[in-house]
PDB file of N, CA and C in Angstrom:
ATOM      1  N   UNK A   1       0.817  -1.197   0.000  1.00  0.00           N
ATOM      2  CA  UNK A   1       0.000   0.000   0.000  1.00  0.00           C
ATOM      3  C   UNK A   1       0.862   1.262   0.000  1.00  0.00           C
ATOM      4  N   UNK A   2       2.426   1.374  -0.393  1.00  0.00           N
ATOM      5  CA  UNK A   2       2.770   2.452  -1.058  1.00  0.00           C
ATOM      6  C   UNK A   2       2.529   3.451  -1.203  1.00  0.00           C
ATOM      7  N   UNK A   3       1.108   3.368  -1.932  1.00  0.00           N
ATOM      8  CA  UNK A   3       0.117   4.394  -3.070  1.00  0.00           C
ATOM      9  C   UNK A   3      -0.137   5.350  -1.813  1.00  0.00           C
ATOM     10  N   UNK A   4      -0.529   4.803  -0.841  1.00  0.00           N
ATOM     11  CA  UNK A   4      -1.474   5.445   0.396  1.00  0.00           C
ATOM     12  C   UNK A   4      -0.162   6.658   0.941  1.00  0.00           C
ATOM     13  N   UNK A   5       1.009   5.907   0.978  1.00  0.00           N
ATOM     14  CA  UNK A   5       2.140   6.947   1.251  1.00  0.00           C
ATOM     15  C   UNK A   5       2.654   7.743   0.293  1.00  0.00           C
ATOM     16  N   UNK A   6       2.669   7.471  -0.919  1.00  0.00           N
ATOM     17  CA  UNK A   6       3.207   8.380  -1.547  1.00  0.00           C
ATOM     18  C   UNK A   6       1.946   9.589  -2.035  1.00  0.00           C
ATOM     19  N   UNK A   7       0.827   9.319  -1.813  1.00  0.00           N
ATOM     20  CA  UNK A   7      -0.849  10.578  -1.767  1.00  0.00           C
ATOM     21  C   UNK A   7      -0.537  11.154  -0.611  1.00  0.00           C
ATOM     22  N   UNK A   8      -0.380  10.692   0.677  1.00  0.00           N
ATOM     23  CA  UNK A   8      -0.169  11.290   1.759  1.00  0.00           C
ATOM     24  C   UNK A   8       0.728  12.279   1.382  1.00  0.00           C
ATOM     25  N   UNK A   9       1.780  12.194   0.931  1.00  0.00           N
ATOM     26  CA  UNK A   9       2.717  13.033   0.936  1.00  0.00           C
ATOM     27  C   UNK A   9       2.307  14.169  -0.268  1.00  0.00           C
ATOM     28  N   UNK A  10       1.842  13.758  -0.947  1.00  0.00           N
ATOM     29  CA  UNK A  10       1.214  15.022  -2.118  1.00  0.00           C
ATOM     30  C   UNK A  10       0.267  15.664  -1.263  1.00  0.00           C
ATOM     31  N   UNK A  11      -0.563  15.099  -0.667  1.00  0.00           N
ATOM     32  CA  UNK A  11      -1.414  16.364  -0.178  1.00  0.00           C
ATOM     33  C   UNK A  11      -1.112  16.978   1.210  1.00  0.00           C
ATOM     34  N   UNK A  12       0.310  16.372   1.595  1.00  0.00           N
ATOM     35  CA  UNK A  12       1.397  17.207   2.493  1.00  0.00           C
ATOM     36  C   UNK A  12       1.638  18.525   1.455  1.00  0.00           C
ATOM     37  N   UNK A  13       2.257  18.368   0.723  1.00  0.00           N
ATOM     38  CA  UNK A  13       2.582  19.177  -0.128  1.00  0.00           C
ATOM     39  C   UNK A  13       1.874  20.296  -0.995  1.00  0.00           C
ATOM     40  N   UNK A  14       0.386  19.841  -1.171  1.00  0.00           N
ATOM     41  CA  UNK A  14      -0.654  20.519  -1.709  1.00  0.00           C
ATOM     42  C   UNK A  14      -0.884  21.356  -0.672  1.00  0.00           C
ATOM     43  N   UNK A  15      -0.768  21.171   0.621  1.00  0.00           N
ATOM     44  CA  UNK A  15      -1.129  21.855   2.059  1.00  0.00           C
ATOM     45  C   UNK A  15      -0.009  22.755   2.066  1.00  0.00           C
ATOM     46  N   UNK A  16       1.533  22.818   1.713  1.00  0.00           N
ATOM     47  CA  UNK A  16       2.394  23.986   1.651  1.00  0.00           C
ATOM     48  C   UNK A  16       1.997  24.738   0.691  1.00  0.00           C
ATOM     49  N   UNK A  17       1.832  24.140  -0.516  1.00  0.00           N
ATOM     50  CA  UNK A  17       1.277  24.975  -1.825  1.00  0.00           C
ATOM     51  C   UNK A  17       0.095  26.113  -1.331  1.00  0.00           C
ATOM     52  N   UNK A  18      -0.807  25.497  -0.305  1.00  0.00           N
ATOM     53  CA  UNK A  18      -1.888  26.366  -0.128  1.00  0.00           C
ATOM     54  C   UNK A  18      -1.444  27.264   0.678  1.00  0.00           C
ATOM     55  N   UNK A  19      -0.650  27.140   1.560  1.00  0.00           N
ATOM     56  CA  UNK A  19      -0.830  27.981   2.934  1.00  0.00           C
ATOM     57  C   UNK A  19       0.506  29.245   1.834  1.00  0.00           C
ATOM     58  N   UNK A  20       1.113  28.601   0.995  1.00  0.00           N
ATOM     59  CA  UNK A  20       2.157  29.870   0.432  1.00  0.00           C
ATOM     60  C   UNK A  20       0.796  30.542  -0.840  1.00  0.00           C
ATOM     61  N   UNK A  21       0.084  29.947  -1.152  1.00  0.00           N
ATOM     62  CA  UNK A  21      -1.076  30.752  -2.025  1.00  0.00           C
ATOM     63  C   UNK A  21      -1.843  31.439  -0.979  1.00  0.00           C
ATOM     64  N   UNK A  22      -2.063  31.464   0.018  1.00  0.00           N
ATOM     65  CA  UNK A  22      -3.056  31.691   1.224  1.00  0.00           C
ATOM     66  C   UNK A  22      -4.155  31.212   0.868  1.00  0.00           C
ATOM     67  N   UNK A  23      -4.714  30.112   0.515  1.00  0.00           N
ATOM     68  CA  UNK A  23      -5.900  29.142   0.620  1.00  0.00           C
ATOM     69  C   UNK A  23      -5.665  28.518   1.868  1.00  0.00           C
ATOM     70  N   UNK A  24      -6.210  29.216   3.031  1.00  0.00           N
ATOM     71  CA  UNK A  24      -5.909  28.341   4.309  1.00  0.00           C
ATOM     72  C   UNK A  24      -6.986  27.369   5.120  1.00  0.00           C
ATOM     73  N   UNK A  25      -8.045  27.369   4.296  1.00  0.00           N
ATOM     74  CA  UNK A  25      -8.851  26.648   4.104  1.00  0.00           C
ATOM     75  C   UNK A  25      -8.583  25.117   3.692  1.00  0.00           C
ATOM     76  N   UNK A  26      -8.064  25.507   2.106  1.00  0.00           N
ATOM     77  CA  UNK A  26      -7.539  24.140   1.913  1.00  0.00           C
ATOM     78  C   UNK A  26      -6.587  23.632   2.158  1.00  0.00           C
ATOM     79  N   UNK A  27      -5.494  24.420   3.126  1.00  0.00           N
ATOM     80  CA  UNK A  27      -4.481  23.773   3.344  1.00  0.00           C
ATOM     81  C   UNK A  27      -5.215  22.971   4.592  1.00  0.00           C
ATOM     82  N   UNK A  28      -5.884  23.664   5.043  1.00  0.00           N
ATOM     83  CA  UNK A  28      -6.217  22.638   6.272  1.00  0.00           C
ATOM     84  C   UNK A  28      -6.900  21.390   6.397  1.00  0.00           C
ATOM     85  N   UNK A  29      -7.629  21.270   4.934  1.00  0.00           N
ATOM     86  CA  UNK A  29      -8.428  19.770   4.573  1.00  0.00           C
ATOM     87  C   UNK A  29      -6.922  18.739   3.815  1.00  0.00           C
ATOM     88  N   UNK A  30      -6.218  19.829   3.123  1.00  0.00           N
ATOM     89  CA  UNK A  30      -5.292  18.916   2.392  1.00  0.00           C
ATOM     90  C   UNK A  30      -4.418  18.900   3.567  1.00  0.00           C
ATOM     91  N   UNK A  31      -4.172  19.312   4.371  1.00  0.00           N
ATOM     92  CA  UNK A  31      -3.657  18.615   5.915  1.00  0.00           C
ATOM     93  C   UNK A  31      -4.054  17.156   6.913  1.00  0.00           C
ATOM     94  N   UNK A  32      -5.769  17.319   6.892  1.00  0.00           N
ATOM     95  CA  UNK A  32      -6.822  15.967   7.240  1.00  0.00           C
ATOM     96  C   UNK A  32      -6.227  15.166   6.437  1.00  0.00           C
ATOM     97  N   UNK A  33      -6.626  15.262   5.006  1.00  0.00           N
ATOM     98  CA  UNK A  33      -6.199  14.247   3.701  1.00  0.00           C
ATOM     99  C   UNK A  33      -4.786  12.997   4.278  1.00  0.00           C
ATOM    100  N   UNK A  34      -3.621  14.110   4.454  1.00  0.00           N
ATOM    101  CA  UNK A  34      -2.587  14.012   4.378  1.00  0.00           C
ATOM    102  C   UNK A  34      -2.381  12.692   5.813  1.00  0.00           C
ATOM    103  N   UNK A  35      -2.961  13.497   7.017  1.00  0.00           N
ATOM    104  CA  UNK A  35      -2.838  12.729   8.028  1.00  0.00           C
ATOM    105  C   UNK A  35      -3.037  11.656   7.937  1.00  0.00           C
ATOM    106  N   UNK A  36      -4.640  11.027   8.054  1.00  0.00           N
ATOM    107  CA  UNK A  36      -6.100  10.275   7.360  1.00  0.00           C
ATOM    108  C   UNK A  36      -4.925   8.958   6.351  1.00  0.00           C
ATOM    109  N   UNK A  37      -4.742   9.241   5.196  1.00  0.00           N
ATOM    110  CA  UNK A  37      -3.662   8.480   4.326  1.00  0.00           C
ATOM    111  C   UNK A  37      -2.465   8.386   5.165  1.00  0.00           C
ATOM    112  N   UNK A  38      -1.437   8.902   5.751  1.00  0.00           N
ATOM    113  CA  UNK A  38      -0.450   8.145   6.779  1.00  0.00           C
ATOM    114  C   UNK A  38      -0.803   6.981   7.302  1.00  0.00           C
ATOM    115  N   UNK A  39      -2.052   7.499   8.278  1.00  0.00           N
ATOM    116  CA  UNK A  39      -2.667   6.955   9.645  1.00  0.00           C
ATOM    117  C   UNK A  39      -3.036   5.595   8.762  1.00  0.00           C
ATOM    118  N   UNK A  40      -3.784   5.684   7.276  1.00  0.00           N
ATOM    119  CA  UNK A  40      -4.167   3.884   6.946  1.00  0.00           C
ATOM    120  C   UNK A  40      -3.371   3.572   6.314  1.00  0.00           C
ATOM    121  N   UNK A  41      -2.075   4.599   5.652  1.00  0.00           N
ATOM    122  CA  UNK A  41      -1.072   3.203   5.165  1.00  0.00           C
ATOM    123  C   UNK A  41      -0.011   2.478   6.487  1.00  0.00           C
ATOM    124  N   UNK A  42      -0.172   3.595   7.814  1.00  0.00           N
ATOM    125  CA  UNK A  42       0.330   3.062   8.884  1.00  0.00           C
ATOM    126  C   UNK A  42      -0.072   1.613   9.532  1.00  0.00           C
ATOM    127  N   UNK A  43      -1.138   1.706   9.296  1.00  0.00           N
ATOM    128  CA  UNK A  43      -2.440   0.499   9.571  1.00  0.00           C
ATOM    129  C   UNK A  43      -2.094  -0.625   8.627  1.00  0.00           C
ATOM    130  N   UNK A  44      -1.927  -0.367   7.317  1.00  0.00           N
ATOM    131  CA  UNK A  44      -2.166  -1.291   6.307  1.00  0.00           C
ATOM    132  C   UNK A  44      -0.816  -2.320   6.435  1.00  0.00           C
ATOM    133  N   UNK A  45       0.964  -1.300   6.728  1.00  0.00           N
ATOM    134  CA  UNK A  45       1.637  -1.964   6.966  1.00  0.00           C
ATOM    135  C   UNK A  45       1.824  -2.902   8.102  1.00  0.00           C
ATOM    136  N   UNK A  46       1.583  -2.283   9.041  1.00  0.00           N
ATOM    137  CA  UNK A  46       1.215  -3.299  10.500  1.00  0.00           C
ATOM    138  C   UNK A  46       0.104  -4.063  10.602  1.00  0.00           C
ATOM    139  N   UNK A  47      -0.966  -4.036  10.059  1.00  0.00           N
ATOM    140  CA  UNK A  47      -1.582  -5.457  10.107  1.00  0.00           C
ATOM    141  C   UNK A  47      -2.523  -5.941   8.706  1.00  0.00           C
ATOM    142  N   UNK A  48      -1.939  -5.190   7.696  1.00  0.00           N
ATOM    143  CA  UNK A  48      -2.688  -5.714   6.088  1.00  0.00           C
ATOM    144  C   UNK A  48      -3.739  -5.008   5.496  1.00  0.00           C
ATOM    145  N   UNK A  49      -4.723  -3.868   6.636  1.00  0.00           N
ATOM    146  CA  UNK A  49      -5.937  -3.884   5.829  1.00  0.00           C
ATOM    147  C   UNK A  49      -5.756  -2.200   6.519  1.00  0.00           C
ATOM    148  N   UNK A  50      -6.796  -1.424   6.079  1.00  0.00           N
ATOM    149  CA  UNK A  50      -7.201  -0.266   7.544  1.00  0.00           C
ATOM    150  C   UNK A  50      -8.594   0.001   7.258  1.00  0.00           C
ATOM    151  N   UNK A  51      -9.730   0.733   8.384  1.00  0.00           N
ATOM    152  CA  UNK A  51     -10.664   0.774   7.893  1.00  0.00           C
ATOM    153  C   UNK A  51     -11.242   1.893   6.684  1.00  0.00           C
ATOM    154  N   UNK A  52     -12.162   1.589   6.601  1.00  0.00           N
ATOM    155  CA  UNK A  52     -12.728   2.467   5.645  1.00  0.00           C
ATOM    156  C   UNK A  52     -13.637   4.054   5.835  1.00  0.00           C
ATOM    157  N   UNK A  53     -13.116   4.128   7.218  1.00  0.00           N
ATOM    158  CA  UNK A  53     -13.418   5.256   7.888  1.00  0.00           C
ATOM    159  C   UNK A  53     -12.606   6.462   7.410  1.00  0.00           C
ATOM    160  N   UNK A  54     -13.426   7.468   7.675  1.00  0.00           N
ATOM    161  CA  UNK A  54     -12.701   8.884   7.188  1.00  0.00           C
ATOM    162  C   UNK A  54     -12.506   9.807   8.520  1.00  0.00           C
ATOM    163  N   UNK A  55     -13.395   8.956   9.905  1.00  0.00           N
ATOM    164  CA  UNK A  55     -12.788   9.770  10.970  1.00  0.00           C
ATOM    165  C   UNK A  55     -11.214   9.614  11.558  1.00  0.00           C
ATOM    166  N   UNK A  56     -10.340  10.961  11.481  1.00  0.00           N
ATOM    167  CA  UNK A  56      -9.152  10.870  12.367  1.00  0.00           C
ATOM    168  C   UNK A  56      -9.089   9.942  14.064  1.00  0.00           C
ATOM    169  N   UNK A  57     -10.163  10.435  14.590  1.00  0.00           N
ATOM    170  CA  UNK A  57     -10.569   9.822  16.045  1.00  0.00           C
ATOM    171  C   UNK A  57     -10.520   8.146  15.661  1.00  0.00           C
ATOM    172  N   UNK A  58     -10.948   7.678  15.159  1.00  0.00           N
ATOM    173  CA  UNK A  58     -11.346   6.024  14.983  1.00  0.00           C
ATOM    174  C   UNK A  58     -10.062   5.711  14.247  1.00  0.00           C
ATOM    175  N   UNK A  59      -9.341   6.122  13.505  1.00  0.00           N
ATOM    176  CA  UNK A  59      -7.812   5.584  12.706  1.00  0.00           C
ATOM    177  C   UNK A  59      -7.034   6.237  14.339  1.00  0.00           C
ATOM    178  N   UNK A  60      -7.143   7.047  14.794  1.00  0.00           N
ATOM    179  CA  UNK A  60      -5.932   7.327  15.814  1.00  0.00           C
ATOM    180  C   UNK A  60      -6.132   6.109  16.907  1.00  0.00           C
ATOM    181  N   UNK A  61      -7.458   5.653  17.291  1.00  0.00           N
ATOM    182  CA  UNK A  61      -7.677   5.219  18.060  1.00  0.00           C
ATOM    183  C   UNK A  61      -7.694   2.997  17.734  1.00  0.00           C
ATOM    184  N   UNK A  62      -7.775   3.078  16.338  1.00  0.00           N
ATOM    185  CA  UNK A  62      -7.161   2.010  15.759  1.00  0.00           C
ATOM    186  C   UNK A  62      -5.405   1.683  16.011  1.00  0.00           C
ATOM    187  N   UNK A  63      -4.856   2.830  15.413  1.00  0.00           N
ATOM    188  CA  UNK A  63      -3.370   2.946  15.660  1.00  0.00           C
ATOM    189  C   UNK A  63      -2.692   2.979  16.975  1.00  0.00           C
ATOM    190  N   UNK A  64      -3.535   3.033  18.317  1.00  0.00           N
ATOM    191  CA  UNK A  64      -3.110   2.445  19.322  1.00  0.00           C
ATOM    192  C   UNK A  64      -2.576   1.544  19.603  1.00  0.00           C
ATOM    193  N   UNK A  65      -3.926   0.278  18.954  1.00  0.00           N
ATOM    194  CA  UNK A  65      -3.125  -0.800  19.195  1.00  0.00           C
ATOM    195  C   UNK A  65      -2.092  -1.825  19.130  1.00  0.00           C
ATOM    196  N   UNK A  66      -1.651  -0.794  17.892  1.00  0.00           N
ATOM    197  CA  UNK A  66      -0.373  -1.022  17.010  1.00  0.00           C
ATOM    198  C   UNK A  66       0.953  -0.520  16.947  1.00  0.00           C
ATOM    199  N   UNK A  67       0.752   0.713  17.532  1.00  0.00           N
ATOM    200  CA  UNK A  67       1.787   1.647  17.263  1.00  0.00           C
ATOM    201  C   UNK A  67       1.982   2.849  18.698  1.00  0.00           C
ATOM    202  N   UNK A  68       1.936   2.342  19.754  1.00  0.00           N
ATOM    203  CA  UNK A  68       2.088   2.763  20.791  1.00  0.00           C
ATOM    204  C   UNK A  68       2.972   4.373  20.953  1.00  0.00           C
ATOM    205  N   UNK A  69       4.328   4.549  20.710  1.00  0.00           N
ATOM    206  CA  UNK A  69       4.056   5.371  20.275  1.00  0.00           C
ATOM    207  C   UNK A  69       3.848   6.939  19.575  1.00  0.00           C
ATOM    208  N   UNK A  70       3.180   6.732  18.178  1.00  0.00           N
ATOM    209  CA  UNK A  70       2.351   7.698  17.632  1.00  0.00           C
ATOM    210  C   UNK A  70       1.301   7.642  18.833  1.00  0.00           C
ATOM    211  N   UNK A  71       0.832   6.644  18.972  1.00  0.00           N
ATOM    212  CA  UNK A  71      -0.645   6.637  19.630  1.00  0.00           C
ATOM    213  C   UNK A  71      -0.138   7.977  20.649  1.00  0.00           C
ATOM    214  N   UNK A  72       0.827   7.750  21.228  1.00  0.00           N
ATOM    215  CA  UNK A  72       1.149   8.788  22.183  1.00  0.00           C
ATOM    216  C   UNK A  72       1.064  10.190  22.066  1.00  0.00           C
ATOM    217  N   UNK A  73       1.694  10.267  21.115  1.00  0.00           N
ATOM    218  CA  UNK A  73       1.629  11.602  20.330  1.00  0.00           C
ATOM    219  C   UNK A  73       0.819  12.533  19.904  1.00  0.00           C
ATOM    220  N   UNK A  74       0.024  11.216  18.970  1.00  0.00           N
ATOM    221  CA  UNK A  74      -1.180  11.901  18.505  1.00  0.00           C
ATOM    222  C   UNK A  74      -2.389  12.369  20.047  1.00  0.00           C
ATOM    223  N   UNK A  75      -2.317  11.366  20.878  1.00  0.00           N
ATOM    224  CA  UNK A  75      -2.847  11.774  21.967  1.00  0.00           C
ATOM    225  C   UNK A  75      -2.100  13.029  22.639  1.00  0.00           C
ATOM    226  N   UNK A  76      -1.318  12.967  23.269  1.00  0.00           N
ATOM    227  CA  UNK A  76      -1.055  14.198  23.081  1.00  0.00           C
ATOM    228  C   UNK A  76      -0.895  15.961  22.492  1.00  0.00           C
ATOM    229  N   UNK A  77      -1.189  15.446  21.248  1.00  0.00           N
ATOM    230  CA  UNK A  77      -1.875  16.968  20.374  1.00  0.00           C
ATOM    231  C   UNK A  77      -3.219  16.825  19.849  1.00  0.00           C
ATOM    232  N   UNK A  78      -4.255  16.297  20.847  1.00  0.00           N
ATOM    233  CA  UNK A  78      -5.212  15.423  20.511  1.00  0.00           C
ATOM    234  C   UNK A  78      -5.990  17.213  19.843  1.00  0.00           C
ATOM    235  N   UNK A  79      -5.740  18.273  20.131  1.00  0.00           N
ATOM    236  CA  UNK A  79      -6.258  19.281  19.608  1.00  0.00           C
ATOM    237  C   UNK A  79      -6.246  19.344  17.982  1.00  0.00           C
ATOM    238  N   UNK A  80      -4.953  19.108  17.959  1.00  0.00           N
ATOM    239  CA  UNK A  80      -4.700  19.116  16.186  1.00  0.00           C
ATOM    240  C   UNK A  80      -5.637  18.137  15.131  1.00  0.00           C
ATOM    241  N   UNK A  81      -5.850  16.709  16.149  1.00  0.00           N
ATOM    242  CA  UNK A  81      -6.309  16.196  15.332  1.00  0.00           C
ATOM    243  C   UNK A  81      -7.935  16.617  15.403  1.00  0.00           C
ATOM    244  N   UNK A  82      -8.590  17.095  16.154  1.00  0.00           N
ATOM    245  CA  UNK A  82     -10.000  17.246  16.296  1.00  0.00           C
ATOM    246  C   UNK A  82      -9.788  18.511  15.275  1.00  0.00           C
ATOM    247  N   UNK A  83      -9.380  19.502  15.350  1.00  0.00           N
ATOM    248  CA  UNK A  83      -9.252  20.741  14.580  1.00  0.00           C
ATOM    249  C   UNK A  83      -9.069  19.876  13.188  1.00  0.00           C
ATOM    250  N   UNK A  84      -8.567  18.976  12.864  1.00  0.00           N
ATOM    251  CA  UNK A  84      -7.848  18.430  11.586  1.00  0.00           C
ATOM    252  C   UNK A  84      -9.442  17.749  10.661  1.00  0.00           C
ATOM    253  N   UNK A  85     -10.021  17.179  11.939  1.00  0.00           N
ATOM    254  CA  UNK A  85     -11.644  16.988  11.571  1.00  0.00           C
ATOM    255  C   UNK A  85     -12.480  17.977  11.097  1.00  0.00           C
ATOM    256  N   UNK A  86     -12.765  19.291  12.065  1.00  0.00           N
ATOM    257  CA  UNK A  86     -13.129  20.148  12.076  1.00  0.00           C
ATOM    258  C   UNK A  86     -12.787  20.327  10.722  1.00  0.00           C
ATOM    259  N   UNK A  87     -11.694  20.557   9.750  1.00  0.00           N
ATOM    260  CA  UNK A  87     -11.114  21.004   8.566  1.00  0.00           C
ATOM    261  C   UNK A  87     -12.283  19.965   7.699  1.00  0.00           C
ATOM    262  N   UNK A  88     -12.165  18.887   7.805  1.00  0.00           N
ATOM    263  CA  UNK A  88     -12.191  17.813   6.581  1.00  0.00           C
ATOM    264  C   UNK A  88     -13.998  17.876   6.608  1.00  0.00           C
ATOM    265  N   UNK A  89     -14.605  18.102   7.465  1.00  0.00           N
ATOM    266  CA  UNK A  89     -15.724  18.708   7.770  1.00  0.00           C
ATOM    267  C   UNK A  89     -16.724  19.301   7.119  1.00  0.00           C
ATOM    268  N   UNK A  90     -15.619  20.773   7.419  1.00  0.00           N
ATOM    269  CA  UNK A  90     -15.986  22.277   6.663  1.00  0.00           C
ATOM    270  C   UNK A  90     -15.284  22.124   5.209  1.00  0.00           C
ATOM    271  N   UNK A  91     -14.797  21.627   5.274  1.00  0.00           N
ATOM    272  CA  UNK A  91     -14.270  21.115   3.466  1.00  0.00           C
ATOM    273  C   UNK A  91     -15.459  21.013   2.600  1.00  0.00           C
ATOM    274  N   UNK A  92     -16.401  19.719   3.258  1.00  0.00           N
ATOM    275  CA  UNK A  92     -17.236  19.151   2.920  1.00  0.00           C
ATOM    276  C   UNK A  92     -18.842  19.680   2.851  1.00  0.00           C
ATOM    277  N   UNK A  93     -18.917  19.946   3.862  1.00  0.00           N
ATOM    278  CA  UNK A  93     -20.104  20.522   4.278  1.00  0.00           C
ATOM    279  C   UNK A  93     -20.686  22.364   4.462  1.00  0.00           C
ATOM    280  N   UNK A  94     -19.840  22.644   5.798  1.00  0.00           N
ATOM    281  CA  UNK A  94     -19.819  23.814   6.193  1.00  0.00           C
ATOM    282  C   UNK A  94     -18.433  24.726   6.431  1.00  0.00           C
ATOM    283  N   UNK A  95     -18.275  25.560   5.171  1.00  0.00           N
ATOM    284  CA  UNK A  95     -17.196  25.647   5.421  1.00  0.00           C
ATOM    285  C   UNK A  95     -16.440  26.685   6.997  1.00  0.00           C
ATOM    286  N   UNK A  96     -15.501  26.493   7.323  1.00  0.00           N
ATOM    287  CA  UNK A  96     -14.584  27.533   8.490  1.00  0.00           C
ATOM    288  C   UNK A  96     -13.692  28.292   7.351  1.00  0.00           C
ATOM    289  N   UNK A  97     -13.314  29.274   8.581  1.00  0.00           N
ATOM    290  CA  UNK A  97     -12.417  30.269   8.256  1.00  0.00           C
ATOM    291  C   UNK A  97     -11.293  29.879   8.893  1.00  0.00           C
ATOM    292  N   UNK A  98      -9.805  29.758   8.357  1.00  0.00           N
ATOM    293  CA  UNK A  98      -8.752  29.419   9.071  1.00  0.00           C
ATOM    294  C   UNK A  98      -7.806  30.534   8.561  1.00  0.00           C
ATOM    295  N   UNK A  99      -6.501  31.208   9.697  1.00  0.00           N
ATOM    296  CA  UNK A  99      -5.955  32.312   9.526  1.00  0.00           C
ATOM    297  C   UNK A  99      -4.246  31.426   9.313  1.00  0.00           C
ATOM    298  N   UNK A 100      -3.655  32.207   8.884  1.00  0.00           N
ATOM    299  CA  UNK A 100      -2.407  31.691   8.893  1.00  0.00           C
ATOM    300  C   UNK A 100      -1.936  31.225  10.043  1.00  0.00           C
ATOM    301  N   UNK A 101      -2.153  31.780  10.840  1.00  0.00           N
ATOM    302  CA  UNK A 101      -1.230  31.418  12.321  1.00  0.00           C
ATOM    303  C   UNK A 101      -1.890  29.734  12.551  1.00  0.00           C
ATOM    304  N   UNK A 102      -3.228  29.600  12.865  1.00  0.00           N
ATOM    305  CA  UNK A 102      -3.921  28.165  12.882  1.00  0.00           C
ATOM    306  C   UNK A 102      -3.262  27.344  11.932  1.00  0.00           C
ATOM    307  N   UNK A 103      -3.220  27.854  10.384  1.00  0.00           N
ATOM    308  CA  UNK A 103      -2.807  26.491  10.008  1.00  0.00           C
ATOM    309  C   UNK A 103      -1.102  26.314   9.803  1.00  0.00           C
ATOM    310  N   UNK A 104      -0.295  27.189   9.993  1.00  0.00           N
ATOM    311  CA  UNK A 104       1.175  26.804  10.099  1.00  0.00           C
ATOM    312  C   UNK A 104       0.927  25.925  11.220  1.00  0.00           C
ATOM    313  N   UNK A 105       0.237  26.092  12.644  1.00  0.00           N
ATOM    314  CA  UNK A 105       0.436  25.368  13.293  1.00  0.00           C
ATOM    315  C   UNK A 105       0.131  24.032  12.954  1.00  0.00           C
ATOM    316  N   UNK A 106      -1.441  23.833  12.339  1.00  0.00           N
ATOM    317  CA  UNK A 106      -1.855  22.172  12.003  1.00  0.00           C
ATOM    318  C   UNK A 106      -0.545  21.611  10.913  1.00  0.00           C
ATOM    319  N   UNK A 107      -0.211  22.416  10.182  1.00  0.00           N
ATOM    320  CA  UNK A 107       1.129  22.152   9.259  1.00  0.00           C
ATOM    321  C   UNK A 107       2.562  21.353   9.802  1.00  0.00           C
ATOM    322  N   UNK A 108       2.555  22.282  11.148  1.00  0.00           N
ATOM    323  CA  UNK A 108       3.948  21.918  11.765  1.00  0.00           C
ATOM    324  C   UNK A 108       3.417  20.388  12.591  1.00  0.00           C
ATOM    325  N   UNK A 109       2.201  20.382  13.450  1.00  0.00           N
ATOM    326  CA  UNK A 109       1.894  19.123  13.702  1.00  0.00           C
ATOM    327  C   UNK A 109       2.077  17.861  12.875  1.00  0.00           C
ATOM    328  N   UNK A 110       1.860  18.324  11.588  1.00  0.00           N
ATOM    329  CA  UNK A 110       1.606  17.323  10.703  1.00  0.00           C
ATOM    330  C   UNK A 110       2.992  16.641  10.273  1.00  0.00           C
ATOM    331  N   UNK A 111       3.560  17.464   9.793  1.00  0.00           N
ATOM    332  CA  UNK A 111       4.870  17.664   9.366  1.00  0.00           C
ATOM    333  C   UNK A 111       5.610  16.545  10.529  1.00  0.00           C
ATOM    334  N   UNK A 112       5.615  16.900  11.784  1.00  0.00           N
ATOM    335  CA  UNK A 112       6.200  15.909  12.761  1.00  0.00           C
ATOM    336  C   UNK A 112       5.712  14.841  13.043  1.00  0.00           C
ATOM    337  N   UNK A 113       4.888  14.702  12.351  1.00  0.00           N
ATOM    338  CA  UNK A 113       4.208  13.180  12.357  1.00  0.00           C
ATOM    339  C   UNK A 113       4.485  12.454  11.419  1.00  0.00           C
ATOM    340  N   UNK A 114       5.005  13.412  10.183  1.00  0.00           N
ATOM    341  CA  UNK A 114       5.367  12.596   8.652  1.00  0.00           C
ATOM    342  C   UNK A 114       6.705  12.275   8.968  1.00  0.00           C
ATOM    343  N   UNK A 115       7.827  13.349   9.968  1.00  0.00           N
ATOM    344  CA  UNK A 115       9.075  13.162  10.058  1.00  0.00           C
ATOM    345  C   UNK A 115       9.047  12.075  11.415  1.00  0.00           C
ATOM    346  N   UNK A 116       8.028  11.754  11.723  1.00  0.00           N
ATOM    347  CA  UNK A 116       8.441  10.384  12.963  1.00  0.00           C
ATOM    348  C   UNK A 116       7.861   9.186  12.054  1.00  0.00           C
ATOM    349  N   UNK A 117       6.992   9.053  11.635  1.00  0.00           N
ATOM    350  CA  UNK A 117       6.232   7.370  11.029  1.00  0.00           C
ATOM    351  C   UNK A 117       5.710   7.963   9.585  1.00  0.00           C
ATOM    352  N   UNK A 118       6.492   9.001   9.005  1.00  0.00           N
ATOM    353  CA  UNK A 118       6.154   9.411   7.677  1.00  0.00           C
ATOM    354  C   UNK A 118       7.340   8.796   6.608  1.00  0.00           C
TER     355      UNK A 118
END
């Protein structure tokens, strides 16, 4: 499942593209994206499959039992990832307003999650 890591990382990248265009909107869904694809090719390598869920909460909370820890981590900035929902959300549905300062931060979260199990 490769594929799942090497998309992750494009829409890492689509998420710098945005936040240097100031679409900070979409940097912040192509941030979810980005996570979301880690989190199931993380899954897929440690035990073959991941689910077919699009919530962050249920893949973080899958990746516990596997990967002790990220699990840590991600628990620990458990803000980023609810905000990271919040994004994939308002993507979809209703959109938010996000300012630069918010999403360098979801950026830099992310970013250290790609540079530990990325």
């Amino acid at each position: 499942m490769r594929e799942l890591l090497e998309r992750a990382r494009r829409f890492l990248r689509e998420a710098e593209d945005d936040v240097r265009k100031e679409f900070f909107d979409l940097a912040a869904f192509h941030l979810e994206q980005a996570l979301q694809l880690l989190l199931k090719y993380r899954l897929s390598e440690k035990v073959g499959y991941f689910s077919k869920t699009h919530s962050l909460s249920a893949l973080v909370e899958e990746i516990g039992e596997i990967e002790p820890e990220l699990s840590r981590f991600l628990g620990e900035n458990r803000r980023f990832v609810r905000e990271l929902e919040r994004a994939y959300i308002g993507a979809r549905y209703l959109p938010f307003q996000y300012g630069r300062e918010e999403v360098e931060e979801l950026l830099g979260f992310v970013r250290r999650v790609f540079e530990g199990w990325g």
